[in-house]
C-alpha atoms as a PDB file:
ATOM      1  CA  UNK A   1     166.834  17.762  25.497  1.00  0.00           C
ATOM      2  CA  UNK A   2     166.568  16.765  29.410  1.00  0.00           C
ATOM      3  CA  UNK A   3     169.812  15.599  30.886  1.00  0.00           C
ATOM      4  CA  UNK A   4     169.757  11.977  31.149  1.00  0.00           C
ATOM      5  CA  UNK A   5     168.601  11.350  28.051  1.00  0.00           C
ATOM      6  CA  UNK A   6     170.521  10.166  25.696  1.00  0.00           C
ATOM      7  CA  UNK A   7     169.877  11.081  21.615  1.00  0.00           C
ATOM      8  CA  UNK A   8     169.539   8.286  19.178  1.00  0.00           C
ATOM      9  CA  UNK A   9     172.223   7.971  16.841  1.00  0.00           C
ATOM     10  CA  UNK A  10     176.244   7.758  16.550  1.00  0.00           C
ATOM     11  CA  UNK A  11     178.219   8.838  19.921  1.00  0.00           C
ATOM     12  CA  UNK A  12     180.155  12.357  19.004  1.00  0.00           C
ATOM     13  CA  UNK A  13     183.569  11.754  18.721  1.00  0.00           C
ATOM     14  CA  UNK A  14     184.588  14.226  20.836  1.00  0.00           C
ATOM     15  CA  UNK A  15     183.247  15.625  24.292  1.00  0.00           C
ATOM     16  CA  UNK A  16     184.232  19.188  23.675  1.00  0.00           C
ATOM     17  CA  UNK A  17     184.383  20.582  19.900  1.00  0.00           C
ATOM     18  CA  UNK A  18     184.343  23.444  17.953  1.00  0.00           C
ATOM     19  CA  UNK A  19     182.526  23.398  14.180  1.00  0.00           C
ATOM     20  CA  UNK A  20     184.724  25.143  11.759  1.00  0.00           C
ATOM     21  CA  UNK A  21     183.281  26.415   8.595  1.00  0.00           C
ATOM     22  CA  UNK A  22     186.401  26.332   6.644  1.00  0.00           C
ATOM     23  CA  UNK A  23     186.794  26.784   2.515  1.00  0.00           C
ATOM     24  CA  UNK A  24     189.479  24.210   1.060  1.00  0.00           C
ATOM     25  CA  UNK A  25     190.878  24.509  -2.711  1.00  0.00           C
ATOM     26  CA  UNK A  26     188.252  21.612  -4.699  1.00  0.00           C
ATOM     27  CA  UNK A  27     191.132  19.495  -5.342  1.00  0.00           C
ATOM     28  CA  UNK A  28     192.009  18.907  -1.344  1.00  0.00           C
ATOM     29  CA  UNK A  29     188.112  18.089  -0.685  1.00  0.00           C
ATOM     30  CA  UNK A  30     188.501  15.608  -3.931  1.00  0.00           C
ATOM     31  CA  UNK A  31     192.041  14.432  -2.437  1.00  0.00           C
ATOM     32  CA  UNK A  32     190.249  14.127   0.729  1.00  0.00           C
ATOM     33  CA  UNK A  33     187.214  12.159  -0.064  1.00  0.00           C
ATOM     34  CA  UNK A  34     189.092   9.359  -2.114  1.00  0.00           C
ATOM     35  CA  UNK A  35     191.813   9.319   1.172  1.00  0.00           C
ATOM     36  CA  UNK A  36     188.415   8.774   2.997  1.00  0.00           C
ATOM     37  CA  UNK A  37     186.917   6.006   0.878  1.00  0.00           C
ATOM     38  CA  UNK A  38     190.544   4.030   1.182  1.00  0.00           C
ATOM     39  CA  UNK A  39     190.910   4.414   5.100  1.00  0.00           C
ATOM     40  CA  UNK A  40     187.212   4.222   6.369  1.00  0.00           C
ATOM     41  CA  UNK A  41     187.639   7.788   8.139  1.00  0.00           C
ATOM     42  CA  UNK A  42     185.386  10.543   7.603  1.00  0.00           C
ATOM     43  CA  UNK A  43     187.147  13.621   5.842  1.00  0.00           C
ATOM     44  CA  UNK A  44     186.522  15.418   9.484  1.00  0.00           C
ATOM     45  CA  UNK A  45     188.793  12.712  10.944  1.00  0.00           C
ATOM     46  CA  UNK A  46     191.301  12.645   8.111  1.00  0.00           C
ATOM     47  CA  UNK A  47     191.335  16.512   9.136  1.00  0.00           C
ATOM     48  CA  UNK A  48     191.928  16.325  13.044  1.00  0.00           C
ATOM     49  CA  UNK A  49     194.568  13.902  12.075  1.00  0.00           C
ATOM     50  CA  UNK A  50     196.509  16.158   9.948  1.00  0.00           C
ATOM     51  CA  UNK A  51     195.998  19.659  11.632  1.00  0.00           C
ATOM     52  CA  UNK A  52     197.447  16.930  15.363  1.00  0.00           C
ATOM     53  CA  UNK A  53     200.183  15.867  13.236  1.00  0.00           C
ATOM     54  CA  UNK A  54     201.322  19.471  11.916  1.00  0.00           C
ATOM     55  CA  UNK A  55     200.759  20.522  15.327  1.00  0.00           C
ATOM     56  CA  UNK A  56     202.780  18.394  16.768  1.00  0.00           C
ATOM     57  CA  UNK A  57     205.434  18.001  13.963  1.00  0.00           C
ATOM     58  CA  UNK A  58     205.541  22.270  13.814  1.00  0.00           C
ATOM     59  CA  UNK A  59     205.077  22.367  17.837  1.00  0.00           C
ATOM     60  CA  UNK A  60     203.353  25.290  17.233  1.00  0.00           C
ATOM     61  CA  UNK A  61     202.344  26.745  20.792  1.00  0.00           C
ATOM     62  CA  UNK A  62     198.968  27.397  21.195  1.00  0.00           C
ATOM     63  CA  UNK A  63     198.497  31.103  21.328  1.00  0.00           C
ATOM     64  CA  UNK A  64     197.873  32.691  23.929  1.00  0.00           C
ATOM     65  CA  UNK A  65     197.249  36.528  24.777  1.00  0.00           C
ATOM     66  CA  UNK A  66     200.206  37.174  26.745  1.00  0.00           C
ATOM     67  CA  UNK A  67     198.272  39.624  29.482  1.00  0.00           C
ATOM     68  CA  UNK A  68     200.312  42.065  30.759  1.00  0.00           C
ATOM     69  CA  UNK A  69     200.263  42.410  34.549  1.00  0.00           C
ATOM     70  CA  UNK A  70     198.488  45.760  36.043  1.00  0.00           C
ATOM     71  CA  UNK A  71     200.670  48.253  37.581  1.00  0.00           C
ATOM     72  CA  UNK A  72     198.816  46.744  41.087  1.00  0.00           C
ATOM     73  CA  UNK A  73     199.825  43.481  40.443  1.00  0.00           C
ATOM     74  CA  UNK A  74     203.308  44.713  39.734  1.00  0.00           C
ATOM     75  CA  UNK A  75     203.521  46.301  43.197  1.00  0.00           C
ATOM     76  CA  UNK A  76     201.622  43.730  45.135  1.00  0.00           C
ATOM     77  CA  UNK A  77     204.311  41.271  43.899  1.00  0.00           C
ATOM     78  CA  UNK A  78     206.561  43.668  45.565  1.00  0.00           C
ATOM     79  CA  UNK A  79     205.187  44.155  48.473  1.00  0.00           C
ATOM     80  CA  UNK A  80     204.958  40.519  48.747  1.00  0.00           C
ATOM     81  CA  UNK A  81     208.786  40.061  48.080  1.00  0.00           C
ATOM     82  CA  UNK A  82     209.493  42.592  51.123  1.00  0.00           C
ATOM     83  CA  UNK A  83     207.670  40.459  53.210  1.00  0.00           C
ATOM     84  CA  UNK A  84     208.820  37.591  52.493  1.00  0.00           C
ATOM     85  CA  UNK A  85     212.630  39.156  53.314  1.00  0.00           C
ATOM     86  CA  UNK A  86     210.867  40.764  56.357  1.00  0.00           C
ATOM     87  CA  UNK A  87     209.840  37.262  57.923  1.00  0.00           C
ATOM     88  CA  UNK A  88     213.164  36.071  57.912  1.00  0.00           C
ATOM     89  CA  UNK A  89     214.498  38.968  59.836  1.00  0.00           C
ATOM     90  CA  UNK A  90     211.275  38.376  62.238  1.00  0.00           C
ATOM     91  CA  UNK A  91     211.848  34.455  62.315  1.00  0.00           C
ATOM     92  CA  UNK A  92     215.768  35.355  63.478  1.00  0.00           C
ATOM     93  CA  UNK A  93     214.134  37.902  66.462  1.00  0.00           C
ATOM     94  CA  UNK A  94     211.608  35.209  67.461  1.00  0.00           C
ATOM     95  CA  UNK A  95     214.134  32.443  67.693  1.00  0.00           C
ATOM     96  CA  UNK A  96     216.532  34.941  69.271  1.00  0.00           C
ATOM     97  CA  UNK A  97     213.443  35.739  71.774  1.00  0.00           C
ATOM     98  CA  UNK A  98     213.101  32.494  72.427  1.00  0.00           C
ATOM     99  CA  UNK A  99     216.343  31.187  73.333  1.00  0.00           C
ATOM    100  CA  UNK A 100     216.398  34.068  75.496  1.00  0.00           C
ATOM    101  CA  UNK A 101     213.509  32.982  77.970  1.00  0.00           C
ATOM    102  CA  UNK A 102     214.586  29.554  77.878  1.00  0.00           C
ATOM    103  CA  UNK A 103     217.753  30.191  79.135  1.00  0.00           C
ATOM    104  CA  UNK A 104     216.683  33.122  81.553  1.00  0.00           C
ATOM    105  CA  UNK A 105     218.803  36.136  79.953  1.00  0.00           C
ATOM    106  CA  UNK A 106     218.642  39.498  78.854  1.00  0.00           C
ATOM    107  CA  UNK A 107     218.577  40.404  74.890  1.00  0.00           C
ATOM    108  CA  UNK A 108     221.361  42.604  73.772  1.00  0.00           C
ATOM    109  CA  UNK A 109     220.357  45.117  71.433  1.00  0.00           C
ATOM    110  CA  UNK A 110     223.078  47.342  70.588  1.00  0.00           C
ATOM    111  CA  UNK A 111     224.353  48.787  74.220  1.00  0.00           C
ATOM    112  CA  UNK A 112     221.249  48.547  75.792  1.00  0.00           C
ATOM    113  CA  UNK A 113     219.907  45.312  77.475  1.00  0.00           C
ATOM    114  CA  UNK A 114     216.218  44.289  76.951  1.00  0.00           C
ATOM    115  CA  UNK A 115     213.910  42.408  78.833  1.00  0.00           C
ATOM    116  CA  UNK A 116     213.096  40.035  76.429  1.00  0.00           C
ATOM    117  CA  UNK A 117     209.291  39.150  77.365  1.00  0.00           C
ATOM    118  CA  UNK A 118     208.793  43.161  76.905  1.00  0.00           C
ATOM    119  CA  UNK A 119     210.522  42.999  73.480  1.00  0.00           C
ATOM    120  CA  UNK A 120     208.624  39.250  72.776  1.00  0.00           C
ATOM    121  CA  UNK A 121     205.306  41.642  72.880  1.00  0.00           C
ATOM    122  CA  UNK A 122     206.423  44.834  70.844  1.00  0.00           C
ATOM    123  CA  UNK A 123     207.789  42.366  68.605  1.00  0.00           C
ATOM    124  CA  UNK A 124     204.524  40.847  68.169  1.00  0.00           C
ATOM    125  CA  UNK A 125     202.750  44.620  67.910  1.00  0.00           C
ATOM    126  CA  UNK A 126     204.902  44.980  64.977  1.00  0.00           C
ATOM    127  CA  UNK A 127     204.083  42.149  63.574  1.00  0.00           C
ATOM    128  CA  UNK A 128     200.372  42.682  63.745  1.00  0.00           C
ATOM    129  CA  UNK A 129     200.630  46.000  62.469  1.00  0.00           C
ATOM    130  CA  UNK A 130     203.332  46.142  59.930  1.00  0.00           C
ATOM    131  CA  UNK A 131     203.213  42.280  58.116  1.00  0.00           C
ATOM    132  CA  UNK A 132     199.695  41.030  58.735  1.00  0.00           C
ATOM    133  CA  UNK A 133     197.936  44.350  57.593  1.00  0.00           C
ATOM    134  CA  UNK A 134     200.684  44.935  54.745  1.00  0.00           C
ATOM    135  CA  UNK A 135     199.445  41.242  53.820  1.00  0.00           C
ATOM    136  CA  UNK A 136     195.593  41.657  54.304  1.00  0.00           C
ATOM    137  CA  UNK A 137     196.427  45.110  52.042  1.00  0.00           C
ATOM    138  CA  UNK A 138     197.752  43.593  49.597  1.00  0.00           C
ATOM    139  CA  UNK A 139     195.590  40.701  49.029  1.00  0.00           C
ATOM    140  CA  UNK A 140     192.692  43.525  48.491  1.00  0.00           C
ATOM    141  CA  UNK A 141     194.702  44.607  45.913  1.00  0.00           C
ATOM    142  CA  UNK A 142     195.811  41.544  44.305  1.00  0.00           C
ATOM    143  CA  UNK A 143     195.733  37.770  44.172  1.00  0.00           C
ATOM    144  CA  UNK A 144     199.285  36.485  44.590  1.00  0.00           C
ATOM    145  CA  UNK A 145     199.547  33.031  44.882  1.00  0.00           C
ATOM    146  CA  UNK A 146     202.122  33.414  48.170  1.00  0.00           C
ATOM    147  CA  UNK A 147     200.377  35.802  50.476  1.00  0.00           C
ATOM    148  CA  UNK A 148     198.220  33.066  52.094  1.00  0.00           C
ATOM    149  CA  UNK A 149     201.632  31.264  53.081  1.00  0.00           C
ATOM    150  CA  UNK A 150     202.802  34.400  53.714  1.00  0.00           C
ATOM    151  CA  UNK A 151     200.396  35.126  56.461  1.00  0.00           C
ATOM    152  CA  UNK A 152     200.213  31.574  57.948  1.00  0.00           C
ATOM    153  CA  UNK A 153     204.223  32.012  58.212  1.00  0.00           C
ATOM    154  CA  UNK A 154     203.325  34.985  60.149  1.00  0.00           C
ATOM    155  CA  UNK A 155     200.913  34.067  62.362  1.00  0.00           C
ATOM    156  CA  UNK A 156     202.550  30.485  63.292  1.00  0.00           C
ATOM    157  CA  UNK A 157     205.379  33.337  64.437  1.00  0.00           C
ATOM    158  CA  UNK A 158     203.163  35.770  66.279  1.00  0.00           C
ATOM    159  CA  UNK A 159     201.868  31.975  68.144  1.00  0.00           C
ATOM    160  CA  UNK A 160     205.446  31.424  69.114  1.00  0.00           C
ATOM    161  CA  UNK A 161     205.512  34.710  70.546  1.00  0.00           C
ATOM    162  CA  UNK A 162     202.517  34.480  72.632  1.00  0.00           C
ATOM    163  CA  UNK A 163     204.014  30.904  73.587  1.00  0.00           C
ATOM    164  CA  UNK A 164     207.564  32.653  74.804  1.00  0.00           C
ATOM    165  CA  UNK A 165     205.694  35.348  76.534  1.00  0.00           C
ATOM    166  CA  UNK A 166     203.520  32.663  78.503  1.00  0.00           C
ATOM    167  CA  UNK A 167     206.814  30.915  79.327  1.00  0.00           C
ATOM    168  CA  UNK A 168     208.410  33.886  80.380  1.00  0.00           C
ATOM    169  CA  UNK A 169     205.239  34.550  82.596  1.00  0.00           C
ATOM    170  CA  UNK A 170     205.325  31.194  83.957  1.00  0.00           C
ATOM    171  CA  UNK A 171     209.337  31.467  85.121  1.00  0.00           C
ATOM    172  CA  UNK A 172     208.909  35.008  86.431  1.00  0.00           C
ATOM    173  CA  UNK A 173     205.906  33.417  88.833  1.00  0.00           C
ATOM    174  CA  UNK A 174     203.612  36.007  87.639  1.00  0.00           C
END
């Protein structure tokens, strides 16, 4: 049949079904077809009705094949817990970085005092090689559902970078 085209006859009752060829006991079709003749249902609807109603009376949950994740998808999850921890340490250095060219100091790390539009840029090396290739890795391996935020997390701080660099630029007059 063409789509468009409608058949003659009743509607179906339902827009997505399954046929089941099941055997009942004689005396449940009997039971059935007088139950039928007093309500005005069909013995398929007196069925649907009663299988709902245990359903939902049982709350049996529909049953499902509980898939067991893949050893990759065990370690991409990981991986994508470590960076998530490892953003948070990089959003501290970036708003650290920042602060830093705005007011015109030096970063203190450790003993050692660092420029911090040189350390703005190795920052920003890291973070283009360590978290956005561990997170383009990983999302070869795997689908997880947080890497995309992940990355844009990442890159919105590798844009504040190149921001605090430019300002740093533009106060040193070069």
């Amino acid at each position: 049949m063409s789509p468009g085209i409608r058949q003659r006859g009743r509607p179906p009752k339902y827009v997505r079904g399954q046929y089941l060829g099941v055997w009942v006991p004689w005396e449940l079709k009997e039971y059935l077809k007088e139950l039928s003749a007093e309500t005005g249902k069909s013995i398929g609807e007196l069925v649907v009705e009663a299988l709902t109603n245990y359903y939902h009376e049982v709350k049996v949950e529909k049953l499902e094949r509980k898939k067991e994740k893949s050893a990759i998808e065990v370690y991409a999850e990981a991986v994508a817990e470590q960076i998530k921890e490892d953003l948070v340490q990089y959003k501290r250095i970036v708003k650290t970085i920042e602060e830093a060219i705005a007011s015109g100091n030096k970063l203190r790390k450790g003993s050692m005092l660092l420029d911090p539009k040189n350390y703005a840029k190795e920052v920003m090396v890291r973070l283009d090689k360590y978290i956005i290739a561990e997170i383009v890795r990983t999302e070869r391996m795997a689908k997880i559902k947080e890497l995309p935020h992940l990355m844009k997390e990442a890159l919105e701080l590798k844009k504040r970078l190149k921001k605090a660099i430019e300002l740093a630029l533009a106060k040193s007059g070069r």
